[in-house]
PDB file of N, CA and C in Angstrom:
ATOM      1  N   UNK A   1     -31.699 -37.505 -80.978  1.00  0.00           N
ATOM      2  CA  UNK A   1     -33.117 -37.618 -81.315  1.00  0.00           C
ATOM      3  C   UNK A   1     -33.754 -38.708 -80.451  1.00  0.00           C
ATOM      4  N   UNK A   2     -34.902 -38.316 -79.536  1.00  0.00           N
ATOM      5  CA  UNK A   2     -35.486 -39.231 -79.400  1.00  0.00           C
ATOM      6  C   UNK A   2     -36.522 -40.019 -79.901  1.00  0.00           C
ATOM      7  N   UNK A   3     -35.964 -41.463 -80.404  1.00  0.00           N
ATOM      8  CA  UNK A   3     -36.588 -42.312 -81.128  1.00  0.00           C
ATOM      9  C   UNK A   3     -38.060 -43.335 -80.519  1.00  0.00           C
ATOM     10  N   UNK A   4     -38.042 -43.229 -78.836  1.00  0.00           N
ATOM     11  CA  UNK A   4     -39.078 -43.361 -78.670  1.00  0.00           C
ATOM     12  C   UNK A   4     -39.898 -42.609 -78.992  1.00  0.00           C
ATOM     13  N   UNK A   5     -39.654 -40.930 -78.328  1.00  0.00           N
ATOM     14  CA  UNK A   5     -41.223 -40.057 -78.954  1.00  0.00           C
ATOM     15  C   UNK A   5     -41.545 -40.309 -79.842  1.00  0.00           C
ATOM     16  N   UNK A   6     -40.519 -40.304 -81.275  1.00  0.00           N
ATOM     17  CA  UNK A   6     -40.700 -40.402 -82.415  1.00  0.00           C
ATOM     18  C   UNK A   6     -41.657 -41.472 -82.802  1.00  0.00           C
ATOM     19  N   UNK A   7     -41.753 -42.356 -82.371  1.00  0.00           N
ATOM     20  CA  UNK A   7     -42.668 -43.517 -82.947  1.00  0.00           C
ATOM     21  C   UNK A   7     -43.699 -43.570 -81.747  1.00  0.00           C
ATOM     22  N   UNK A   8     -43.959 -42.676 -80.747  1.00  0.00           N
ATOM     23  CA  UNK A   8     -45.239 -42.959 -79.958  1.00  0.00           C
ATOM     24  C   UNK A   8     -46.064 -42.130 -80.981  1.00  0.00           C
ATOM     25  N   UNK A   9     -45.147 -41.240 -81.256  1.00  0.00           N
ATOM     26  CA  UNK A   9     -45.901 -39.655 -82.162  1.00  0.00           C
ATOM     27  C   UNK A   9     -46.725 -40.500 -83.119  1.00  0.00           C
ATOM     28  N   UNK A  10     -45.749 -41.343 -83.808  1.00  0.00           N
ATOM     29  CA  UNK A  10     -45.978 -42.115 -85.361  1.00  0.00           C
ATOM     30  C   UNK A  10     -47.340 -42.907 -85.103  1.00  0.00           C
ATOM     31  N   UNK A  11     -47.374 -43.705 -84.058  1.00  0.00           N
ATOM     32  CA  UNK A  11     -47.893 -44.430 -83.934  1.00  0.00           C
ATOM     33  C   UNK A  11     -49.490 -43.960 -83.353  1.00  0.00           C
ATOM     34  N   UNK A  12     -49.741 -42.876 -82.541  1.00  0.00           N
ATOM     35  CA  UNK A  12     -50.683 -41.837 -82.322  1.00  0.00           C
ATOM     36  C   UNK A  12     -51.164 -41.595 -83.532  1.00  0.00           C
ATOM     37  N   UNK A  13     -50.707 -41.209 -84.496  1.00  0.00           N
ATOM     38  CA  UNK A  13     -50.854 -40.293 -86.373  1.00  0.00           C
ATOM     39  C   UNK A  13     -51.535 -41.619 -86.559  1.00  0.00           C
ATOM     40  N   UNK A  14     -51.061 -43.313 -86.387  1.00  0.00           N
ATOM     41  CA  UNK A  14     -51.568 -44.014 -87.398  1.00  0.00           C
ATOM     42  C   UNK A  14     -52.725 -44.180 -86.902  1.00  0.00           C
ATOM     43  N   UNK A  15     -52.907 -44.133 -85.493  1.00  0.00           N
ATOM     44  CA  UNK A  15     -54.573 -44.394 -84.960  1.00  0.00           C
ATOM     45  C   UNK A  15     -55.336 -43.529 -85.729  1.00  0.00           C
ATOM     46  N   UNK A  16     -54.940 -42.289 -85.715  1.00  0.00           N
ATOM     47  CA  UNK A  16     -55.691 -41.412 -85.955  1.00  0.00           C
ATOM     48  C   UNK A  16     -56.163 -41.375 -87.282  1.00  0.00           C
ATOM     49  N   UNK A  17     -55.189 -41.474 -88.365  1.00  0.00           N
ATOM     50  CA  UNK A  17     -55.524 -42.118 -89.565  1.00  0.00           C
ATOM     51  C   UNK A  17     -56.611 -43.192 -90.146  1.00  0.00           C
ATOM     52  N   UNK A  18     -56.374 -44.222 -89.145  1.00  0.00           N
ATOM     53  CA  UNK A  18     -57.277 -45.425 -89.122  1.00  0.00           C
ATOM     54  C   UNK A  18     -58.592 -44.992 -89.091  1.00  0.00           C
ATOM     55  N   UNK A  19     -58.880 -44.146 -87.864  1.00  0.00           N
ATOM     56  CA  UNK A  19     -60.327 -43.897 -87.779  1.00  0.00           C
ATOM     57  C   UNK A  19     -60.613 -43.028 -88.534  1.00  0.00           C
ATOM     58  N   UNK A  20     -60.004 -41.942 -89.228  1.00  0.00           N
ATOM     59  CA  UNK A  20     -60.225 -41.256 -90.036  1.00  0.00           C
ATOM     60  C   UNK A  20     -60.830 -42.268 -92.090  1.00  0.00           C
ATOM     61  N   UNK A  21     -59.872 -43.158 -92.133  1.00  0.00           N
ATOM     62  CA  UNK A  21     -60.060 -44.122 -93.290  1.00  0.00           C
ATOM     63  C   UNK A  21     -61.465 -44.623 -92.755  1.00  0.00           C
ATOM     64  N   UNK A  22     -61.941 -45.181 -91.446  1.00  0.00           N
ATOM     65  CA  UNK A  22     -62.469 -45.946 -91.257  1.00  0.00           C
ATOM     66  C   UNK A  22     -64.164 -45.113 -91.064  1.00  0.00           C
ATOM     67  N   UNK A  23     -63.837 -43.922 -90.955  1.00  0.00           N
ATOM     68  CA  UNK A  23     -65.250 -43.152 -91.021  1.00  0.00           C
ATOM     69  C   UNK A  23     -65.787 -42.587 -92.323  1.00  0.00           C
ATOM     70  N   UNK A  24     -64.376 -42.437 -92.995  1.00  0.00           N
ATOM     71  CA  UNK A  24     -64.078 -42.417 -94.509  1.00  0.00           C
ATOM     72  C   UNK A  24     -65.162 -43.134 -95.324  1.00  0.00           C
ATOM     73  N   UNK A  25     -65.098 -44.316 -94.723  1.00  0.00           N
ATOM     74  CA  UNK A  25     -65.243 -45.814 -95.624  1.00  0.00           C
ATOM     75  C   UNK A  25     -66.766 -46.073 -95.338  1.00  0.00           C
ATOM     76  N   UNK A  26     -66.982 -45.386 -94.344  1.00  0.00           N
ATOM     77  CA  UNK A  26     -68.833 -45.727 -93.630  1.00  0.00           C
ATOM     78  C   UNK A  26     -69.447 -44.872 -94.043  1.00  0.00           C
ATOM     79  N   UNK A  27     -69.077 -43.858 -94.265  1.00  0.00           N
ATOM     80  CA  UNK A  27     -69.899 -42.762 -95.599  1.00  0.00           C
ATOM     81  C   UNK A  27     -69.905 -43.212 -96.711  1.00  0.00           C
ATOM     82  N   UNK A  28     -68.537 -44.031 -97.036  1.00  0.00           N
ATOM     83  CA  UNK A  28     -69.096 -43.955 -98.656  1.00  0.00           C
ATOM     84  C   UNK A  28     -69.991 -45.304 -98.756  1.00  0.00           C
ATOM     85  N   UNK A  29     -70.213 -46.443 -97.500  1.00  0.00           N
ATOM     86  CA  UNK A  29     -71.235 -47.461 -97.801  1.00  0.00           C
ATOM     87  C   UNK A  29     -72.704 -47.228 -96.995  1.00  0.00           C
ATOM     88  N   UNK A  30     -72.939 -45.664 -97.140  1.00  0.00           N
ATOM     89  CA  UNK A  30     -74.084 -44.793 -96.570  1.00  0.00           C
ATOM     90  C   UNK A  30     -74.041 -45.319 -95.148  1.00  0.00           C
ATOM     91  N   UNK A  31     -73.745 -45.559 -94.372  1.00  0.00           N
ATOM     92  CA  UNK A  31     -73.593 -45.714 -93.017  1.00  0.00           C
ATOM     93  C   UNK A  31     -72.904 -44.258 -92.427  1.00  0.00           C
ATOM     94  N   UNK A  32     -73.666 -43.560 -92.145  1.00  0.00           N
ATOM     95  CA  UNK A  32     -73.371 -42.024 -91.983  1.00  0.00           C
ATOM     96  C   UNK A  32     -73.415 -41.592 -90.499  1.00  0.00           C
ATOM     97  N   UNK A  33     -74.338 -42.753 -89.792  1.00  0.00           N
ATOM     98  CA  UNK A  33     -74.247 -42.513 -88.497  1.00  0.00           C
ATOM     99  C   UNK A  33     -72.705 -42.779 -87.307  1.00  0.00           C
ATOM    100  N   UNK A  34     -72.430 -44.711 -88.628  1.00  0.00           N
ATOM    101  CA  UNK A  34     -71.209 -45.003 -87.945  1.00  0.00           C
ATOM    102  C   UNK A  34     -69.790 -43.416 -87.857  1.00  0.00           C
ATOM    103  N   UNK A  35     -69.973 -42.866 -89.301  1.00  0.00           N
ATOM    104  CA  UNK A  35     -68.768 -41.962 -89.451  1.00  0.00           C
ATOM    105  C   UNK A  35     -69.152 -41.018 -88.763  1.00  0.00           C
ATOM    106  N   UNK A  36     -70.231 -40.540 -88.378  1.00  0.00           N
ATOM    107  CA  UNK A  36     -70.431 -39.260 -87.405  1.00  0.00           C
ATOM    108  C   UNK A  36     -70.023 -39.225 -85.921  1.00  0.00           C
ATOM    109  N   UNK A  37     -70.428 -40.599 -85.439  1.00  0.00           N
ATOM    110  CA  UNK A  37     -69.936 -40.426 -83.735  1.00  0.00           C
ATOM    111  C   UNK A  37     -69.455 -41.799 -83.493  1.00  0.00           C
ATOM    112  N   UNK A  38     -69.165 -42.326 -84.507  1.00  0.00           N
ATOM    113  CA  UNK A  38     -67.831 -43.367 -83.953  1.00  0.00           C
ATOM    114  C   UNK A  38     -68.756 -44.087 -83.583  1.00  0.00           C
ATOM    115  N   UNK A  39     -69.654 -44.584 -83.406  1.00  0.00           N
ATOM    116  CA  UNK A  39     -70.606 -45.960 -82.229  1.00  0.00           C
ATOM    117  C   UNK A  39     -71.109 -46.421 -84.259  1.00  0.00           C
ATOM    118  N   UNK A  40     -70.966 -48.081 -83.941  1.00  0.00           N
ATOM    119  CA  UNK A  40     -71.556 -48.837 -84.709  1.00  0.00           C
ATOM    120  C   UNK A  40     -72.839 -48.879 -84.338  1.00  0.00           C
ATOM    121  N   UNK A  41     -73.543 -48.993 -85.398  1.00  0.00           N
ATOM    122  CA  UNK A  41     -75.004 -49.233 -85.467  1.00  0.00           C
ATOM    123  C   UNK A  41     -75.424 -50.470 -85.901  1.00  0.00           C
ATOM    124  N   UNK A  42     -76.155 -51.141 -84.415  1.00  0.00           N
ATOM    125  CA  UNK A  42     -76.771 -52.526 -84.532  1.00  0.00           C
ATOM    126  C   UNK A  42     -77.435 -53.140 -85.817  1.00  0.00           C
ATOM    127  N   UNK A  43     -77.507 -54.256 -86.148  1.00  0.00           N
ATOM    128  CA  UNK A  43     -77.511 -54.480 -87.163  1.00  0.00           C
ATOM    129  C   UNK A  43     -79.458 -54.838 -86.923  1.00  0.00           C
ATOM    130  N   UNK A  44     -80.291 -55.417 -87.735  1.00  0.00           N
ATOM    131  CA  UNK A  44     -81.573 -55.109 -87.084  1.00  0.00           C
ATOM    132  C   UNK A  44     -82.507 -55.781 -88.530  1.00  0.00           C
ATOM    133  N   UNK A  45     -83.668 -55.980 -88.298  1.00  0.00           N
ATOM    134  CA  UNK A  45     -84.333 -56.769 -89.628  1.00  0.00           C
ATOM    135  C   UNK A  45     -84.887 -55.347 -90.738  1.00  0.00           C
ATOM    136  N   UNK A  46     -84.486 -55.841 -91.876  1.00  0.00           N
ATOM    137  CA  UNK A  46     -84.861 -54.887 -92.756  1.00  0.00           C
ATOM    138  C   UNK A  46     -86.394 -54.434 -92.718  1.00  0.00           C
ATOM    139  N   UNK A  47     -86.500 -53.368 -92.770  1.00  0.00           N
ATOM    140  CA  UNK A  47     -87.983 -52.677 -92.800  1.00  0.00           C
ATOM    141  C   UNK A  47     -88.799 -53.163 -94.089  1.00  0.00           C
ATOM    142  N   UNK A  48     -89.997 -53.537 -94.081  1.00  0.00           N
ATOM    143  CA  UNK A  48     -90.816 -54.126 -95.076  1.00  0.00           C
ATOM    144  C   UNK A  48     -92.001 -53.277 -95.888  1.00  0.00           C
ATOM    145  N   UNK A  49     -91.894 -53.340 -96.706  1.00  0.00           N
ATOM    146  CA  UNK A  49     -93.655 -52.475 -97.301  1.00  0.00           C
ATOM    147  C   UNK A  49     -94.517 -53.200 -96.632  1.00  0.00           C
ATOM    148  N   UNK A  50     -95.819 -52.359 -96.859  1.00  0.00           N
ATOM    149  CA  UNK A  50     -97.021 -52.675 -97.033  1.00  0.00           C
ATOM    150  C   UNK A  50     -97.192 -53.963 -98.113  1.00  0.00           C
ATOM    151  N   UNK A  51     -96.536 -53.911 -99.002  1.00  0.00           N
ATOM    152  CA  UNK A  51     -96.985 -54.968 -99.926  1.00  0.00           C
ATOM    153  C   UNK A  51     -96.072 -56.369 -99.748  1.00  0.00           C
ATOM    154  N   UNK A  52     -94.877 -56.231 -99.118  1.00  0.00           N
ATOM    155  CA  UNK A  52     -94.089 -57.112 -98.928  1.00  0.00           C
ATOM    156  C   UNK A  52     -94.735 -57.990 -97.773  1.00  0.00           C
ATOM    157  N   UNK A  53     -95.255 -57.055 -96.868  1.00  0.00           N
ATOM    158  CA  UNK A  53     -95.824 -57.864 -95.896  1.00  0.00           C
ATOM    159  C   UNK A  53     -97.077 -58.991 -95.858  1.00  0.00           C
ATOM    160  N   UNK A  54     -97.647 -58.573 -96.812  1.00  0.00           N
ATOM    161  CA  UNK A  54     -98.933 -59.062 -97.571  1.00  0.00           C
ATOM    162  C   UNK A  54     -98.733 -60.116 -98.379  1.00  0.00           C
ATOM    163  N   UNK A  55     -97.256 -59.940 -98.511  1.00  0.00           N
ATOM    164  CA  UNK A  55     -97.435 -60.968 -99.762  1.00  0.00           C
ATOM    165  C   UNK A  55     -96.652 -62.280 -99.039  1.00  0.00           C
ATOM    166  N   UNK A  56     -96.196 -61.784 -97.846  1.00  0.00           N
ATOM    167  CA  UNK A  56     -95.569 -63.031 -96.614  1.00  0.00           C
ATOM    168  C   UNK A  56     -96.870 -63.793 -96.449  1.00  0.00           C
ATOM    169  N   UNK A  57     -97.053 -62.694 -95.825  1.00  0.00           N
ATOM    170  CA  UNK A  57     -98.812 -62.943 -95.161  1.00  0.00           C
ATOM    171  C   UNK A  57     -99.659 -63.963 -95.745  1.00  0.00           C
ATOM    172  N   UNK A  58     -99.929 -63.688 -97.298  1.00  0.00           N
ATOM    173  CA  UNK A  58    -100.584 -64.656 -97.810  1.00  0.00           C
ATOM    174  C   UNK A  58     -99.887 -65.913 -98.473  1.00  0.00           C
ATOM    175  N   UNK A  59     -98.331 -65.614 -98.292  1.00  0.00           N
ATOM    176  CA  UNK A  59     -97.752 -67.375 -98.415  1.00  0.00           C
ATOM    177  C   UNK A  59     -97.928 -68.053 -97.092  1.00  0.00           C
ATOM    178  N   UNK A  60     -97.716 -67.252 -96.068  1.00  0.00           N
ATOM    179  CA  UNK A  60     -97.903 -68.146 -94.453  1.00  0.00           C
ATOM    180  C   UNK A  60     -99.209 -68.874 -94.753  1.00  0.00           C
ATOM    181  N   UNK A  61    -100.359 -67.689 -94.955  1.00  0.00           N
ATOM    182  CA  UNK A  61    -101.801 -68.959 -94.830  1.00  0.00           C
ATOM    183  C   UNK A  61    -102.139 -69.692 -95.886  1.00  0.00           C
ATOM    184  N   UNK A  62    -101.085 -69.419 -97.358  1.00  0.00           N
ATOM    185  CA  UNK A  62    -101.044 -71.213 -98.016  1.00  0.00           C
ATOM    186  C   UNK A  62    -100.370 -72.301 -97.387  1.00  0.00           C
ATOM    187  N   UNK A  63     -99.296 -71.660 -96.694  1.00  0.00           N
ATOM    188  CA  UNK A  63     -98.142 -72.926 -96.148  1.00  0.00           C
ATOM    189  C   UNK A  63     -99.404 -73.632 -95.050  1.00  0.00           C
ATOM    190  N   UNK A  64     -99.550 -72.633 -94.300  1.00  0.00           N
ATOM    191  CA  UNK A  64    -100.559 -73.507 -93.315  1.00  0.00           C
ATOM    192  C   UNK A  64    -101.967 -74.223 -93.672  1.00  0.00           C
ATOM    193  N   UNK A  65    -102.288 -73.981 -94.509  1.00  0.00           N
ATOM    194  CA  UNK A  65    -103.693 -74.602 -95.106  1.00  0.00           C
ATOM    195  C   UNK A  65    -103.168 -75.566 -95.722  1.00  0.00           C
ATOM    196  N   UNK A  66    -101.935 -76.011 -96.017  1.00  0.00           N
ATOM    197  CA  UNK A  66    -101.340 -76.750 -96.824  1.00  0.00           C
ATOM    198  C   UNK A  66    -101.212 -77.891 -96.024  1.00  0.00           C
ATOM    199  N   UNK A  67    -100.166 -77.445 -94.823  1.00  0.00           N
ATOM    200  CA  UNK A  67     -99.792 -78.313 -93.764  1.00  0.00           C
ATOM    201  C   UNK A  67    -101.444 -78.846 -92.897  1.00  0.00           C
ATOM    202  N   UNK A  68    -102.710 -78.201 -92.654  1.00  0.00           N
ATOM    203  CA  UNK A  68    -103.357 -78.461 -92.483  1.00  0.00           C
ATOM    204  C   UNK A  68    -103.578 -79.516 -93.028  1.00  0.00           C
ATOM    205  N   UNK A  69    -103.956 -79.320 -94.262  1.00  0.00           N
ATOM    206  CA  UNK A  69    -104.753 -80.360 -95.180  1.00  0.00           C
ATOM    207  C   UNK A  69    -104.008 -81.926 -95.156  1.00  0.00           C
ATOM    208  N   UNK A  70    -102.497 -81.282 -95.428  1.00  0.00           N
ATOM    209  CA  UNK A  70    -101.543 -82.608 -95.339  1.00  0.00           C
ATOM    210  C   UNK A  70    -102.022 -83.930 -93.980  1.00  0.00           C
ATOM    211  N   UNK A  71    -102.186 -82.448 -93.033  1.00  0.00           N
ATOM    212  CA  UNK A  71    -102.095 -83.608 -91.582  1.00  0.00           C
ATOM    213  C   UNK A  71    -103.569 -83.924 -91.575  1.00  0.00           C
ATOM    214  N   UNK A  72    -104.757 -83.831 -92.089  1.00  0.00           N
ATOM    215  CA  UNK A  72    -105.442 -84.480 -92.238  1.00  0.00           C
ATOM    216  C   UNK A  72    -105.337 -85.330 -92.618  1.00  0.00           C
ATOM    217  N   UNK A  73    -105.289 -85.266 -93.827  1.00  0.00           N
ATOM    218  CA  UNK A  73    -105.461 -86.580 -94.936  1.00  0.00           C
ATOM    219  C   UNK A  73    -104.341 -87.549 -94.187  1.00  0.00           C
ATOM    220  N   UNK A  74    -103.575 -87.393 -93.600  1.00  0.00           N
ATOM    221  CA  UNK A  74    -102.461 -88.280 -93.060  1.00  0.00           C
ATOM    222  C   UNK A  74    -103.055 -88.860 -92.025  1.00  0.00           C
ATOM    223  N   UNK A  75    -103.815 -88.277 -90.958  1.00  0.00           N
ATOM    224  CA  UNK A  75    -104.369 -88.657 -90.244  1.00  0.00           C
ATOM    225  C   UNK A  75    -105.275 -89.680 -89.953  1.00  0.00           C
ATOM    226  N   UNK A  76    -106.381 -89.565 -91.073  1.00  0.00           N
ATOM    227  CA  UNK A  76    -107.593 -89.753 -91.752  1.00  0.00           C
ATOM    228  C   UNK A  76    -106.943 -91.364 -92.383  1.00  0.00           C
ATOM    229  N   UNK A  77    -106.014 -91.059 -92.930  1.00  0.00           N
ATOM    230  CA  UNK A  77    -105.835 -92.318 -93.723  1.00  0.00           C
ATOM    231  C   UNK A  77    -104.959 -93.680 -92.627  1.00  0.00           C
ATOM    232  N   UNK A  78    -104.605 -93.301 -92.385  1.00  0.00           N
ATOM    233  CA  UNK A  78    -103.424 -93.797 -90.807  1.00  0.00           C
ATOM    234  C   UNK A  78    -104.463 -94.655 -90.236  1.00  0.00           C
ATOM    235  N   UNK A  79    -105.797 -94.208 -89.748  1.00  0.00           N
ATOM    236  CA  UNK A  79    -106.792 -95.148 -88.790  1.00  0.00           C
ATOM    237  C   UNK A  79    -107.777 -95.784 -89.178  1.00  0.00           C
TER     238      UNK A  79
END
């Protein structure tokens, strides 16, 4: 018996296995693209509502009216 083939064979089966578990495993965490053609999919900023964005939106122009006001009065009082 040859015991090299034998374990190139084996060892071929386990690759094959692997990616098989491993496309397995990307369907079931809805990643459907990774299990379809093997290429990982970049990772990327989550997509936002309409309302999520709005509601950034209007903490940015408290933070900044905030920081405004701060560096006034800091200013103002300083000279």
């Amino acid at each position: 018996m040859d015991f090299y083939n034998a374990i190139r064979e084996l060892v071929e089966e386990k690759r094959r296995l692997d990616r098989l578990i491993a496309a397995l495993e990307a369907v079931n965490n809805g990643d459907s693209h990774t299990a379809l053609d093997g290429v990982t999919s970049r990772r990327g900023r989550k997509a936002m509502s309409e309302a999520e964005r709005r509601e950034v939106s209007d903490r940015m122009k408290r933070y900044w009216a905030n920081r405004r006001s701060a560096g006034s009065a800091s200013s103002s009082s300083s000279s």
